[in-house]
Protein backbone atom coordinates (compact mmCIF):
# COMPACT_ATOMS: atom_id res chain seq x y z
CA UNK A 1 -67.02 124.52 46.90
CA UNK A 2 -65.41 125.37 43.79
CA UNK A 3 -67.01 128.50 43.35
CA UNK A 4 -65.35 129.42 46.77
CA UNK A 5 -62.03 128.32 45.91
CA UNK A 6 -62.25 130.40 42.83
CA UNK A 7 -63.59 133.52 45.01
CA UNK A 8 -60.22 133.16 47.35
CA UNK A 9 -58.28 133.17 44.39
CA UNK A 10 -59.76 136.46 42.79
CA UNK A 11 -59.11 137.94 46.36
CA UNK A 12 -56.03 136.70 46.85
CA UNK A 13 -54.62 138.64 43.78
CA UNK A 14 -54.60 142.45 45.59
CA UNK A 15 -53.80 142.83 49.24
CA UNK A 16 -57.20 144.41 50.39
CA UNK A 17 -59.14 141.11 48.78
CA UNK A 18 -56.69 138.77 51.50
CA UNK A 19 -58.55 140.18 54.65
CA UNK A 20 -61.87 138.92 52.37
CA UNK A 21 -60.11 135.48 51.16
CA UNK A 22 -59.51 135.05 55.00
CA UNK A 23 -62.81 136.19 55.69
CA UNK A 24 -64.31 133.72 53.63
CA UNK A 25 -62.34 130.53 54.54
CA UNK A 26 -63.15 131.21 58.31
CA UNK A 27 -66.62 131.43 57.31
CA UNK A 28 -66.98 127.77 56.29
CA UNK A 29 -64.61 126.55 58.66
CA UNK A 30 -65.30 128.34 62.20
CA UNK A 31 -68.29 130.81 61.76
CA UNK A 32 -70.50 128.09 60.18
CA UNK A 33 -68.96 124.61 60.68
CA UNK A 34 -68.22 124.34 64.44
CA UNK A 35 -71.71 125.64 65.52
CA UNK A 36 -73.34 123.02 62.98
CA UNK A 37 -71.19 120.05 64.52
CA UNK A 38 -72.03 120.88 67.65
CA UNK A 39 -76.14 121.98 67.47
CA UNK A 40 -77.06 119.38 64.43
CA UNK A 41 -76.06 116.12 66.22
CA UNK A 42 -78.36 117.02 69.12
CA UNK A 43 -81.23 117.10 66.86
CA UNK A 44 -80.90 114.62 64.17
CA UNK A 45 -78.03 112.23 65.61
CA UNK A 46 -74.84 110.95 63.16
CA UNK A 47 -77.11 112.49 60.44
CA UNK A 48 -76.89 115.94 61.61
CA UNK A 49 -72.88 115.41 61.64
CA UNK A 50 -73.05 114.29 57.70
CA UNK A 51 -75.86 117.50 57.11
CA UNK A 52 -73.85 119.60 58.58
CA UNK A 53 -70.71 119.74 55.84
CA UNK A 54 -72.98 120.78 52.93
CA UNK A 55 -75.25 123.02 55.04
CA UNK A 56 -71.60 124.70 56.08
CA UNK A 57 -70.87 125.05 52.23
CA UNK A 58 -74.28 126.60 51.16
CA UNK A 59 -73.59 128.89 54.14
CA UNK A 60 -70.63 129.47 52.72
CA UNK A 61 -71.32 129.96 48.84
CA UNK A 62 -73.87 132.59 50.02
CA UNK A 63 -71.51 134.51 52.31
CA UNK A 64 -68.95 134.29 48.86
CA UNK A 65 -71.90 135.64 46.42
CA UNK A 66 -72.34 138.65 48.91
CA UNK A 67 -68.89 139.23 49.10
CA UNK A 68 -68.24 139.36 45.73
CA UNK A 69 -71.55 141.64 44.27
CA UNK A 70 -69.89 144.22 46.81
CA UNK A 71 -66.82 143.81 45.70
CA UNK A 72 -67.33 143.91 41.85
CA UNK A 73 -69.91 147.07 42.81
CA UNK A 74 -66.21 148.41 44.16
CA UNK A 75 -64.34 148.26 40.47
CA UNK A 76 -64.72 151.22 38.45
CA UNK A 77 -66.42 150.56 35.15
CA UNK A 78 -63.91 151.41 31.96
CA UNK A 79 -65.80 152.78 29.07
CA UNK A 80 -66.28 150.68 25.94
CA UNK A 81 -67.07 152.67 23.54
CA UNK A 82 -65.19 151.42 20.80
């Protein structure tokens, strides 16, 4: 969870990463949450409602890790050759 909140924030700092801070908070929230609450419960009962939080963040922190190799593959490199 922190690693996400930290991901948001290096978006957040140009304009082009906010459509991918976005991106990333609806992941957890809508995209992965919502179908978990309503799928898990069927299966596993009040346990699948408690599972389905951290299963939501995993989702999540492996969305963020994506998001972020392609976006560090996006900054030029700067020569150190000192």
């Amino acid at each position: 969870m922190v690693f996400k909140v930290l991901l948001q924030c290096f978006f957040n700092i140009n304009w082009k990463g906010l459509k991918r801070s976005l991106f990333l908070s609806l992941v957890r929230q809508i995209i992965s949450l919502l179908p978990l609450l309503i799928i898990l419960p069927h299966f596993m009962g009040i346990d699948g409602i408690m599972f389905a939080f951290p299963i939501a963040d995993f989702i999540a922190f492996v969305v963020s890790v994506i998001v972020l190799k392609k976006e560090m593959k996006s900054i030029p490199k700067v020569n150190q050759d000192v």
